[in-house]
N, C-alpha and C. Protein backbone atom coordinates (compact mmCIF):
# COMPACT_ATOMS: atom_id res chain seq x y z
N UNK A 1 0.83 -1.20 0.00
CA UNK A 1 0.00 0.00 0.00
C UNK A 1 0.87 1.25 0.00
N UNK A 2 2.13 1.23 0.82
CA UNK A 2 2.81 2.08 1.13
C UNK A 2 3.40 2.79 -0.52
N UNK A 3 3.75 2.06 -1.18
CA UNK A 3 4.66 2.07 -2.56
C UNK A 3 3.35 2.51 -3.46
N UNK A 4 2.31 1.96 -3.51
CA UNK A 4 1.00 2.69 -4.28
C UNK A 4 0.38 3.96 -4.01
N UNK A 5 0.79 4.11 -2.82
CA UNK A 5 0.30 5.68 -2.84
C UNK A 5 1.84 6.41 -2.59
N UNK A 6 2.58 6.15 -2.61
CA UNK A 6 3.94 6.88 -3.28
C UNK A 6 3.90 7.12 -4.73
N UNK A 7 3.69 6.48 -5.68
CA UNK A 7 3.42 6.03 -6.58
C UNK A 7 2.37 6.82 -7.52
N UNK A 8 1.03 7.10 -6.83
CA UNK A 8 -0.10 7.47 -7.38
C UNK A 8 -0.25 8.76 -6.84
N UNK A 9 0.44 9.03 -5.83
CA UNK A 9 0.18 10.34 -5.42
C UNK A 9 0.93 11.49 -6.13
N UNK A 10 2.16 11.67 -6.98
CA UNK A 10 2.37 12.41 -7.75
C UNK A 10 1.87 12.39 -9.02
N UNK A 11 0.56 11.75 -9.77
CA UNK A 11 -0.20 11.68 -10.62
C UNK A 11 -1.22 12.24 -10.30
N UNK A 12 -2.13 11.80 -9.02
CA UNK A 12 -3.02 12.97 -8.74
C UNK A 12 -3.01 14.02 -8.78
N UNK A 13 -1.60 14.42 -7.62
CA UNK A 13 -1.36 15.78 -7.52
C UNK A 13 -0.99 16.57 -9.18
N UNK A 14 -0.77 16.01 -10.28
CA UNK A 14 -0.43 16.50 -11.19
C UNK A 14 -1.81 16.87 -11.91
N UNK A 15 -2.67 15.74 -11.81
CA UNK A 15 -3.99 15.62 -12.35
C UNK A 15 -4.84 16.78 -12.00
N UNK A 16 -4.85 17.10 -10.67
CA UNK A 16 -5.45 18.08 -9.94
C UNK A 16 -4.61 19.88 -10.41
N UNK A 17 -3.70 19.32 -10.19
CA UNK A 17 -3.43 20.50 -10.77
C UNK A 17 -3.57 21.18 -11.97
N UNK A 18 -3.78 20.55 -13.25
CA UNK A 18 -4.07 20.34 -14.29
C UNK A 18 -5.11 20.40 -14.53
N UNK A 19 -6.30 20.05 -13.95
CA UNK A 19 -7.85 20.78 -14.04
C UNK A 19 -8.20 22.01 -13.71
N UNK A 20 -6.96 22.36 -12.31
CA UNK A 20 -7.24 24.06 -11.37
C UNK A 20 -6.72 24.96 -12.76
N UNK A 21 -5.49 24.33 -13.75
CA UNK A 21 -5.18 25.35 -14.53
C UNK A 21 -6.29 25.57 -15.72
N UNK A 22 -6.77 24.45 -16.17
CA UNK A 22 -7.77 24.55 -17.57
C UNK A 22 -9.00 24.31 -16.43
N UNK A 23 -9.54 25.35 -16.06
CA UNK A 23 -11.40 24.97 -15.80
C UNK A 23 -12.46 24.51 -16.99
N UNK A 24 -13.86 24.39 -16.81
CA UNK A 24 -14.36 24.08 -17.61
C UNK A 24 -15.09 24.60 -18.57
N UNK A 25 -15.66 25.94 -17.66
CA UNK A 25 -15.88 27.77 -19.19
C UNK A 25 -15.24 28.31 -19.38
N UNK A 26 -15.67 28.61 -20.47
CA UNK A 26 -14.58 29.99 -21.39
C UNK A 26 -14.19 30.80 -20.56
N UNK A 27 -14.69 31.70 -19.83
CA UNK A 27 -14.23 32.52 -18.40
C UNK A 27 -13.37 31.69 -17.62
N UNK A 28 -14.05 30.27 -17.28
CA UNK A 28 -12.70 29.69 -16.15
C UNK A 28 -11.11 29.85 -16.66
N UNK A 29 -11.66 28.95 -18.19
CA UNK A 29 -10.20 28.66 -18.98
C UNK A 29 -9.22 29.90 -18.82
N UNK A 30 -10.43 31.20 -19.59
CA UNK A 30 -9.73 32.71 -19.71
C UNK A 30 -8.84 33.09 -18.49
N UNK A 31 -9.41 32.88 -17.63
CA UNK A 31 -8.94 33.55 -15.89
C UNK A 31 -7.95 32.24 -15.67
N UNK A 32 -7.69 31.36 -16.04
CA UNK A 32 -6.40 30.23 -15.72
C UNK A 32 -5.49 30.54 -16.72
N UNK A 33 -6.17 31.02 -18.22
CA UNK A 33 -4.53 31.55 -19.06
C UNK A 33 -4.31 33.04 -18.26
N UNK A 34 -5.06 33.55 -18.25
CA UNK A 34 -4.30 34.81 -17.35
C UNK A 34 -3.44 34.90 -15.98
N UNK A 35 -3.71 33.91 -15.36
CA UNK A 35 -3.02 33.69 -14.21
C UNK A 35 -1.67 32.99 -14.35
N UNK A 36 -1.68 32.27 -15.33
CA UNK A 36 -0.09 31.41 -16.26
C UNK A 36 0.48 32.60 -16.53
N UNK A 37 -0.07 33.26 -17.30
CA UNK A 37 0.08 34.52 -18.55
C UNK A 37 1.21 35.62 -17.48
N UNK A 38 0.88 35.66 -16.21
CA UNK A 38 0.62 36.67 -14.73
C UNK A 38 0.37 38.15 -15.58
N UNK A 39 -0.39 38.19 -16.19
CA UNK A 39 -1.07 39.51 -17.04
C UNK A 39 -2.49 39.42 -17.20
N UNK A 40 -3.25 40.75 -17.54
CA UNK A 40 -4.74 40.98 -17.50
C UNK A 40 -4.47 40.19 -19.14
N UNK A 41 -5.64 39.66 -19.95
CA UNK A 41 -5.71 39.69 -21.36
C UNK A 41 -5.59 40.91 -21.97
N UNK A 42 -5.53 40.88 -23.58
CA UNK A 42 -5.76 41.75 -24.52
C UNK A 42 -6.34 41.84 -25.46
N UNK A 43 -8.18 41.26 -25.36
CA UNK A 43 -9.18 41.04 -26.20
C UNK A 43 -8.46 42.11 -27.75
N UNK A 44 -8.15 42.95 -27.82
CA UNK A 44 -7.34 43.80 -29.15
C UNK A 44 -6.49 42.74 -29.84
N UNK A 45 -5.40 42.71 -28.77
CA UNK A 45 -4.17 41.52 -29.09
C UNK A 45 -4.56 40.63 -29.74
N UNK A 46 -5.32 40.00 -28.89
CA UNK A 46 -5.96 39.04 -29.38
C UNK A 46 -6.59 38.31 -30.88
N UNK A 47 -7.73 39.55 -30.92
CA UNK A 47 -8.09 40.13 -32.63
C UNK A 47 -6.96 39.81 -33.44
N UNK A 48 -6.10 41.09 -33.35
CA UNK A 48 -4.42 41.11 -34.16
C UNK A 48 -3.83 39.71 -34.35
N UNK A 49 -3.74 39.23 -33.14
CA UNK A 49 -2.70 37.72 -33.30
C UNK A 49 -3.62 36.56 -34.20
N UNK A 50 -4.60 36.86 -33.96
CA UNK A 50 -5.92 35.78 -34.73
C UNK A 50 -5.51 36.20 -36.31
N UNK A 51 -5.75 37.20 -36.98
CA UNK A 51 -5.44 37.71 -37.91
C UNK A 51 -4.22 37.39 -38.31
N UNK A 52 -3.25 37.63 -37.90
CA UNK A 52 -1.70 37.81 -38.63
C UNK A 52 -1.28 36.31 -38.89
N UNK A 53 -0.20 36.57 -39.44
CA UNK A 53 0.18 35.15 -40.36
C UNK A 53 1.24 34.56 -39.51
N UNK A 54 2.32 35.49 -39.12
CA UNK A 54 2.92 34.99 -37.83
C UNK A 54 4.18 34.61 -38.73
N UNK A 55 4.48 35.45 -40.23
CA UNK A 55 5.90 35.15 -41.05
C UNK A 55 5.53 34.08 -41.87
N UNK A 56 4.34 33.27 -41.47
CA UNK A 56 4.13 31.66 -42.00
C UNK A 56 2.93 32.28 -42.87
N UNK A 57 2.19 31.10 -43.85
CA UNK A 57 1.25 31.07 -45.02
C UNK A 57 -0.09 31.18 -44.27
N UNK A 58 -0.47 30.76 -43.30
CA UNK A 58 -1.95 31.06 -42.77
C UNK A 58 -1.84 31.30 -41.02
N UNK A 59 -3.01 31.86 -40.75
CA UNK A 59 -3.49 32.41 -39.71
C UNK A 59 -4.67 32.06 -39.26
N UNK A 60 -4.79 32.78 -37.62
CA UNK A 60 -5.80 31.46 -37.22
C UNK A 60 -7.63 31.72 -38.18
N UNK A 61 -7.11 32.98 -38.74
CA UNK A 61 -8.29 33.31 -39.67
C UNK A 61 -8.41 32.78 -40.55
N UNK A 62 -7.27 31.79 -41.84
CA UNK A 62 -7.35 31.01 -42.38
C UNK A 62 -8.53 30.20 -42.61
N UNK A 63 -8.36 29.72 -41.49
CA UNK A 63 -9.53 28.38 -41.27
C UNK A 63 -10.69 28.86 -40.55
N UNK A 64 -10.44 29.63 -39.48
CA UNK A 64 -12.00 30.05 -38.65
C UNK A 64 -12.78 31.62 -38.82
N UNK A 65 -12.46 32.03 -40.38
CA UNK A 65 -12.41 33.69 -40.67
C UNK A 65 -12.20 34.57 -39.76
N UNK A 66 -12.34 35.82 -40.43
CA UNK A 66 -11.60 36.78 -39.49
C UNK A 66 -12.37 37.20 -38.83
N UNK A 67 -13.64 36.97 -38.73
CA UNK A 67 -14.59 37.05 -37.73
C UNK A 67 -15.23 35.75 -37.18
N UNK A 68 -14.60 34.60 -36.50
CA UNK A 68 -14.71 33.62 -36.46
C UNK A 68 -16.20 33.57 -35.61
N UNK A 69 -17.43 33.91 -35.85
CA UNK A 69 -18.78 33.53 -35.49
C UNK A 69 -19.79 32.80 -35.92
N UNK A 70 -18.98 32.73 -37.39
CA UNK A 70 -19.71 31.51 -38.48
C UNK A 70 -18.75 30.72 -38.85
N UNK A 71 -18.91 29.61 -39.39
CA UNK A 71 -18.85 28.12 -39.84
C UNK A 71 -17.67 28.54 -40.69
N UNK A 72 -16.59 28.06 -40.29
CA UNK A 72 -14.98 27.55 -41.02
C UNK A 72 -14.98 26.81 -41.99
N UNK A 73 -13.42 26.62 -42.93
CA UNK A 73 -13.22 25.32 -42.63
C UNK A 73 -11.74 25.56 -43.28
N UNK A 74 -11.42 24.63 -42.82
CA UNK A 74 -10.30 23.89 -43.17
C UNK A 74 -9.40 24.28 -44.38
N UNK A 75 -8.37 25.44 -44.29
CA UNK A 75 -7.22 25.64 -45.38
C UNK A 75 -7.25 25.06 -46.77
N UNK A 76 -6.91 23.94 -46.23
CA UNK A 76 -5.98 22.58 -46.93
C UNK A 76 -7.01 21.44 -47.59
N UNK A 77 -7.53 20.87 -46.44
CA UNK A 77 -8.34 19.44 -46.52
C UNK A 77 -9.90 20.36 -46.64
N UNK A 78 -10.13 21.70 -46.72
CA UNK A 78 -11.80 21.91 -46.86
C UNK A 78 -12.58 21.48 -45.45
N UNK A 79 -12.10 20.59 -44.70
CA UNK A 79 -12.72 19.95 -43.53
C UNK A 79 -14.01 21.62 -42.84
N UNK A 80 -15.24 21.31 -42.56
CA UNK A 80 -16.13 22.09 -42.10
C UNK A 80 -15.55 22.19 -40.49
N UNK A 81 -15.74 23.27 -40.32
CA UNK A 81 -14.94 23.77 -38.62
C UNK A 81 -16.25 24.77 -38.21
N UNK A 82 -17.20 24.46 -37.28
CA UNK A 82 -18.03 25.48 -36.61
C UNK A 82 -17.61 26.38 -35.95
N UNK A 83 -18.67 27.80 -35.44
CA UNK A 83 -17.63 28.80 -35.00
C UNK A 83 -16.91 28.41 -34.25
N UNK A 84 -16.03 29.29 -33.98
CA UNK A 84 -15.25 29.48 -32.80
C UNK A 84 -15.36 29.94 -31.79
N UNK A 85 -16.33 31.69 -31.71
CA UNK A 85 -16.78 31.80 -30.42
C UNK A 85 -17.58 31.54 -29.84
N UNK A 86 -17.27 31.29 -28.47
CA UNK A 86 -17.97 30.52 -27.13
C UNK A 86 -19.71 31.08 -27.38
N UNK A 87 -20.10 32.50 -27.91
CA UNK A 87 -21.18 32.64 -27.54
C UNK A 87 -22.19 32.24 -29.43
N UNK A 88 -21.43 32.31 -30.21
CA UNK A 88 -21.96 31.46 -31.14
C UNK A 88 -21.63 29.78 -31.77
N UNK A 89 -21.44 29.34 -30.31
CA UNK A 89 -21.18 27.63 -30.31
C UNK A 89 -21.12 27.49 -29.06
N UNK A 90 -21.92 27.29 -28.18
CA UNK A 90 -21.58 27.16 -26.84
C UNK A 90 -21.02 26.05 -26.39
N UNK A 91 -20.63 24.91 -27.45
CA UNK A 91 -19.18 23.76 -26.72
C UNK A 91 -18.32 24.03 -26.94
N UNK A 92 -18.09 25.24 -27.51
CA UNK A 92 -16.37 26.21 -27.55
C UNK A 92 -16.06 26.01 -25.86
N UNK A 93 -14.80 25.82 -25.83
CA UNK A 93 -13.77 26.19 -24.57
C UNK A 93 -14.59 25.49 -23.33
N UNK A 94 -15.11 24.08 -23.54
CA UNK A 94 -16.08 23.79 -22.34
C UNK A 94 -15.19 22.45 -21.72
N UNK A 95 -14.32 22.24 -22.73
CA UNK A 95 -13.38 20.86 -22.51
C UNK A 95 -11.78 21.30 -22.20
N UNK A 96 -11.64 21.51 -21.13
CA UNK A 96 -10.52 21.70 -21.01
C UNK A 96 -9.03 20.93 -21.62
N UNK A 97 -8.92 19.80 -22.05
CA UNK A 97 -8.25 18.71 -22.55
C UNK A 97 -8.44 19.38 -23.94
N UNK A 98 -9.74 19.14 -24.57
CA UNK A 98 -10.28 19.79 -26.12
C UNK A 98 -9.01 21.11 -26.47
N UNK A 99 -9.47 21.98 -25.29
CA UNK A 99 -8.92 23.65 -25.72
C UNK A 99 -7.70 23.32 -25.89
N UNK A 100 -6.67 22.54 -24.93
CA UNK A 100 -5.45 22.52 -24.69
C UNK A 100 -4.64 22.07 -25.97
N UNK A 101 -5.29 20.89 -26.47
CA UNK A 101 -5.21 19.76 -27.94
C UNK A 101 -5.78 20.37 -28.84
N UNK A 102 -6.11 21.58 -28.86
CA UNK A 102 -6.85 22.39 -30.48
C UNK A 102 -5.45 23.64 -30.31
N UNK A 103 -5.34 24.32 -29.04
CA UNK A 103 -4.19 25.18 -29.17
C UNK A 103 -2.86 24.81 -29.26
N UNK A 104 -2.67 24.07 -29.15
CA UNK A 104 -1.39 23.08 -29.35
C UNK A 104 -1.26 22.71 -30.58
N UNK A 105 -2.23 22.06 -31.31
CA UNK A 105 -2.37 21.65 -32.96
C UNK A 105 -2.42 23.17 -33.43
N UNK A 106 -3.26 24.16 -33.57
CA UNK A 106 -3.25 25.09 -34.29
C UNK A 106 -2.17 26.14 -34.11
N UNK A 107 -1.37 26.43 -33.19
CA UNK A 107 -0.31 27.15 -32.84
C UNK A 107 0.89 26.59 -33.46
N UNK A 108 0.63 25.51 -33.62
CA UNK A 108 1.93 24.79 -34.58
C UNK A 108 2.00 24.84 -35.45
N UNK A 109 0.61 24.70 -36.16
CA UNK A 109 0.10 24.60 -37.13
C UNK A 109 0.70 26.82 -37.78
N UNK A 110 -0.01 27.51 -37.11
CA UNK A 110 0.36 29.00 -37.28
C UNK A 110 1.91 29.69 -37.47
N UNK A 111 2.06 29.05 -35.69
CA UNK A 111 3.45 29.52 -35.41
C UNK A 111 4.60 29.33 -35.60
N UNK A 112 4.34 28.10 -35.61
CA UNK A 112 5.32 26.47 -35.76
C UNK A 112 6.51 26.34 -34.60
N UNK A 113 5.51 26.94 -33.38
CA UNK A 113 5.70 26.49 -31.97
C UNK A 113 4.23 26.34 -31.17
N UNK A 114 4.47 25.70 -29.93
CA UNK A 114 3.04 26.34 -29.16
C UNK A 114 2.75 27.62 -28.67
N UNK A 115 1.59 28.02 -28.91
CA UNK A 115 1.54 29.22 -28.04
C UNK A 115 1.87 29.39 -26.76
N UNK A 116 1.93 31.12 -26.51
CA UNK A 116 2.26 31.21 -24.96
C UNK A 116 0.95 31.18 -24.30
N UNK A 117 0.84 31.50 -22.70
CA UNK A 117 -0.28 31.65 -22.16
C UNK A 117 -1.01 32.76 -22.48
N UNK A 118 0.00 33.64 -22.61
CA UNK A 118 -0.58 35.10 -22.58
C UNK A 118 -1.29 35.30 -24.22
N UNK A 119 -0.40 34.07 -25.01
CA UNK A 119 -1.40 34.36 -26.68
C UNK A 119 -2.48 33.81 -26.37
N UNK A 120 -2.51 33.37 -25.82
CA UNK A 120 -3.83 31.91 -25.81
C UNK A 120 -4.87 33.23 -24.96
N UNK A 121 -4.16 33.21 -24.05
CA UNK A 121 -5.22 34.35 -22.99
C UNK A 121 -5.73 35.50 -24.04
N UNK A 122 -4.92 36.25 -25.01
CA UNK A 122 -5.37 37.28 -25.64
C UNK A 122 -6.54 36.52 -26.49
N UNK A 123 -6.42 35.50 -27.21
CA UNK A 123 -7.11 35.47 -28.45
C UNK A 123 -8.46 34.32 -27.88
N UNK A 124 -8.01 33.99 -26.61
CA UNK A 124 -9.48 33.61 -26.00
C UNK A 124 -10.52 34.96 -25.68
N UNK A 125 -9.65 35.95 -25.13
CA UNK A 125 -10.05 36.61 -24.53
C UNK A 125 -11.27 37.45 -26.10
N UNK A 126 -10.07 37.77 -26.80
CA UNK A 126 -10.88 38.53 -27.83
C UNK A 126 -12.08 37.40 -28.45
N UNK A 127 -12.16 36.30 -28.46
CA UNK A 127 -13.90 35.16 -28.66
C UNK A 127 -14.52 35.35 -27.71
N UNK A 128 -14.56 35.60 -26.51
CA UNK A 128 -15.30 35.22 -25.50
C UNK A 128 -16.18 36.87 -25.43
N UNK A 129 -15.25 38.35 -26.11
CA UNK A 129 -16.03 39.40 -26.38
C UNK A 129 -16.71 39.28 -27.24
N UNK A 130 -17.26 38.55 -28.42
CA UNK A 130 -17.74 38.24 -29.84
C UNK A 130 -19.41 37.64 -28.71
N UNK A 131 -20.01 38.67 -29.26
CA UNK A 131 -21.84 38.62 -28.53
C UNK A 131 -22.58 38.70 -29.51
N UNK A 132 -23.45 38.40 -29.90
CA UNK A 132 -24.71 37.96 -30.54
C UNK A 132 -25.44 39.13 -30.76
């Protein structure tokens, strides 16, 4: 017993920690990249960084337009991509695992690194202002 919870207890504790950073709304997520970020967002920034190409061939407007509130798709493969912001798709940013594995693929995909917290925080921040 002793060796199993030696064992399992630095997986929890990692696990747990790892949910406190990605919550499960767009606001939680937002307020956990800002606290990584240790900066307020920059819903502007945000806009801008969504837009720009980043030196590379596409941007995150590419695929989810530059007003990402209607229906995407896909550069390359055409693939259909629904909006992006939280308030015109409300299973935007509700999966914390999801957000983490879409910004990770698409930042690579953009940047051809991962984003920082503080990009992620801006360009969440600027979807989560996008209202109906």
């Amino acid at each position: 017993m002793h060796r199993f919870r030696r064992t399992l207890l630095p997986v929890w504790a990692a696990a747990l920690c790892s949910t406190a950073l990605w919550a499960g709304t767009p606001a939680e997520q937002l307020n956990a990249l800002a606290a990584q970020a240790g900066r307020s967002p920059n819903p502007a920034q945000g806009q801008q960084f969504f837009n720009a190409t980043h030196g590379r061939e596409w941007s995150c407007a590419s695929c989810h337009n530059a007003l990402p509130t209607g229906d995407g798709k896909h550069a390359s493969t055409g693939k259909a991509i629904t909006a992006l912001a939280p308030a015109f798709n409300p299973e935007r940013f509700t999966d914390p695992a999801k957000s983490e594995k879409w910004f990770r693929r698409n930042c690579k995909d953009v940047l051809a690194r991962e984003c920082t917290a503080a990009e992620k925080a801006d360009v969440l921040a600027w979807l989560v202002s996008l209202k109906r």
